[in-house]
Protein backbone atom coordinates (compact mmCIF):
# COMPACT_ATOMS: atom_id res chain seq x y z
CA UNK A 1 101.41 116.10 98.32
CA UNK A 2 99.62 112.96 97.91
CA UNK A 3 97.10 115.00 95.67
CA UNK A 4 99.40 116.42 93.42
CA UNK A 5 98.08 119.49 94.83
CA UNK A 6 102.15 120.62 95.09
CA UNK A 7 104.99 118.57 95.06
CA UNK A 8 107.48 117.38 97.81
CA UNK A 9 109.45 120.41 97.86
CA UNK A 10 106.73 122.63 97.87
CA UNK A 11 105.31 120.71 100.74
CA UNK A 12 108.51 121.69 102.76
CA UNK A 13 108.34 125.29 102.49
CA UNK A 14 104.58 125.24 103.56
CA UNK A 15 105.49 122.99 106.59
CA UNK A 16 108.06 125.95 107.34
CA UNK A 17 105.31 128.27 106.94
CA UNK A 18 102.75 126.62 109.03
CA UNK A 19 105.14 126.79 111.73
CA UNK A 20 106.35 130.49 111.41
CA UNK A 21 102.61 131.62 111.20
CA UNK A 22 100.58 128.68 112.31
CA UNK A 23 98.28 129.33 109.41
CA UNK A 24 96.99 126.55 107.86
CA UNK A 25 98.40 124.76 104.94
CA UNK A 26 96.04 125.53 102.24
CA UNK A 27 96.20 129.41 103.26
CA UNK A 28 99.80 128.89 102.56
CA UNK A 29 99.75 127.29 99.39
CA UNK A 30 97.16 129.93 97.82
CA UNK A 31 99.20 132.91 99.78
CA UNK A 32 102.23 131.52 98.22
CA UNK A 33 101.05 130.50 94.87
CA UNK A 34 102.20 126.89 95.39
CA UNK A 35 99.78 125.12 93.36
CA UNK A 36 101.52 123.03 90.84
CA UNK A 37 100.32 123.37 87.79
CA UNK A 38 98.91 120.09 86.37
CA UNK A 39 96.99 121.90 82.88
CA UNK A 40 98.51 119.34 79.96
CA UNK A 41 97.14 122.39 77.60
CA UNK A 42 99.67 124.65 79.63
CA UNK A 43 102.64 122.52 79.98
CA UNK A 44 102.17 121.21 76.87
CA UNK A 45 103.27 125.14 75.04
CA UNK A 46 106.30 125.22 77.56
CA UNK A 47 107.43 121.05 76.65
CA UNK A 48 107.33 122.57 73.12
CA UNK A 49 108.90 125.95 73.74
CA UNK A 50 111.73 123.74 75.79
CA UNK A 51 112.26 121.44 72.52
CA UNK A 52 112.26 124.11 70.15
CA UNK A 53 115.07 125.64 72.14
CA UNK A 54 117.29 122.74 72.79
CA UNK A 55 117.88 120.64 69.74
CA UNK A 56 120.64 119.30 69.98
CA UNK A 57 119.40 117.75 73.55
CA UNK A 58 116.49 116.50 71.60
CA UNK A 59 118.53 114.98 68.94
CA UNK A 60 121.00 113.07 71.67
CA UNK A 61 117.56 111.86 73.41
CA UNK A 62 116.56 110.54 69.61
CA UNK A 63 119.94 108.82 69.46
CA UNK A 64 119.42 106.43 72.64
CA UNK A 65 121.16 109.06 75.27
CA UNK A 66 118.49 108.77 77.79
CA UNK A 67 119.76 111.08 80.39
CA UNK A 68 119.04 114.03 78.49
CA UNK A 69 115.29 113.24 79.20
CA UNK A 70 116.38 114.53 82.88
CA UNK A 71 117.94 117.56 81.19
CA UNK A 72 114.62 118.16 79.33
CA UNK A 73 112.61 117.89 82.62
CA UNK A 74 115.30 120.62 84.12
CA UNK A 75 114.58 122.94 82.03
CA UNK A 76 110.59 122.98 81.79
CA UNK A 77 110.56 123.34 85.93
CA UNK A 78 112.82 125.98 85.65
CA UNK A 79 110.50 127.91 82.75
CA UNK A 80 108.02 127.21 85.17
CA UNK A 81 109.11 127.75 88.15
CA UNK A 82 109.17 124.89 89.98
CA UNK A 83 105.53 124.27 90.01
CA UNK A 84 104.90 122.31 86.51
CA UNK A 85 103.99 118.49 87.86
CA UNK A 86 107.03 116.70 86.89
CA UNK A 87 104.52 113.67 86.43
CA UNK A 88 102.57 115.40 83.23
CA UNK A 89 106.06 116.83 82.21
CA UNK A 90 107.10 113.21 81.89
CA UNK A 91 104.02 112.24 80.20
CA UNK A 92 104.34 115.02 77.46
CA UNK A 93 107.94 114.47 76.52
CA UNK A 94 107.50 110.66 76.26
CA UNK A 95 104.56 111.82 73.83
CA UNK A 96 106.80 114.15 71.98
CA UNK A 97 109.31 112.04 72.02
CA UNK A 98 108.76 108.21 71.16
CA UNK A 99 111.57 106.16 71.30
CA UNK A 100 113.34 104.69 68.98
């Protein structure tokens, strides 16, 4: 976790795994396929695939309605299955998305 090698959900289901097999955690996390993915190149086509498709959430963001930055986040970890690091995810929109 304190890598950023996966996040702190992640890092519960390999605790439950080390203690169901006893393997080790980075067996787990490569068994698994828990790796976040950190790539800006990478998360940088799904932050634009995510705009693209939402709009309207884009244009409420644009009009001071901060929340739907949260919304925005939501929906590239669920593109990506949980593992995109919600830190670079950040990063990119605020890129995309200047304020103001």
């Amino acid at each position: 976790v304190d890598d950023g090698t996966i996040s702190g959900k992640m890092a519960k289901d390999v605790f439950a795994g080390m203690w169901r097999t006893g393997e080790a955690p980075d067996a787990i996390v490569e068994r698994d396929g828990l790796r976040q993915v950190a790539d800006a190149g990478a998360l940088g086509r799904v932050v634009d695939a995510v705009l693209a498709a939402h709009p309207a959430v884009v244009a409420d963001y644009r009009k001071g309605k901060k929340q739907s930055l949260g919304y925005l986040v939501g929906q590239v970890m669920k593109a990506t299955g949980g593992k995109a690091s919600p830190q670079v995810v950040n990063r990119l929109l605020a890129e995309r998305l200047p304020s103001g």
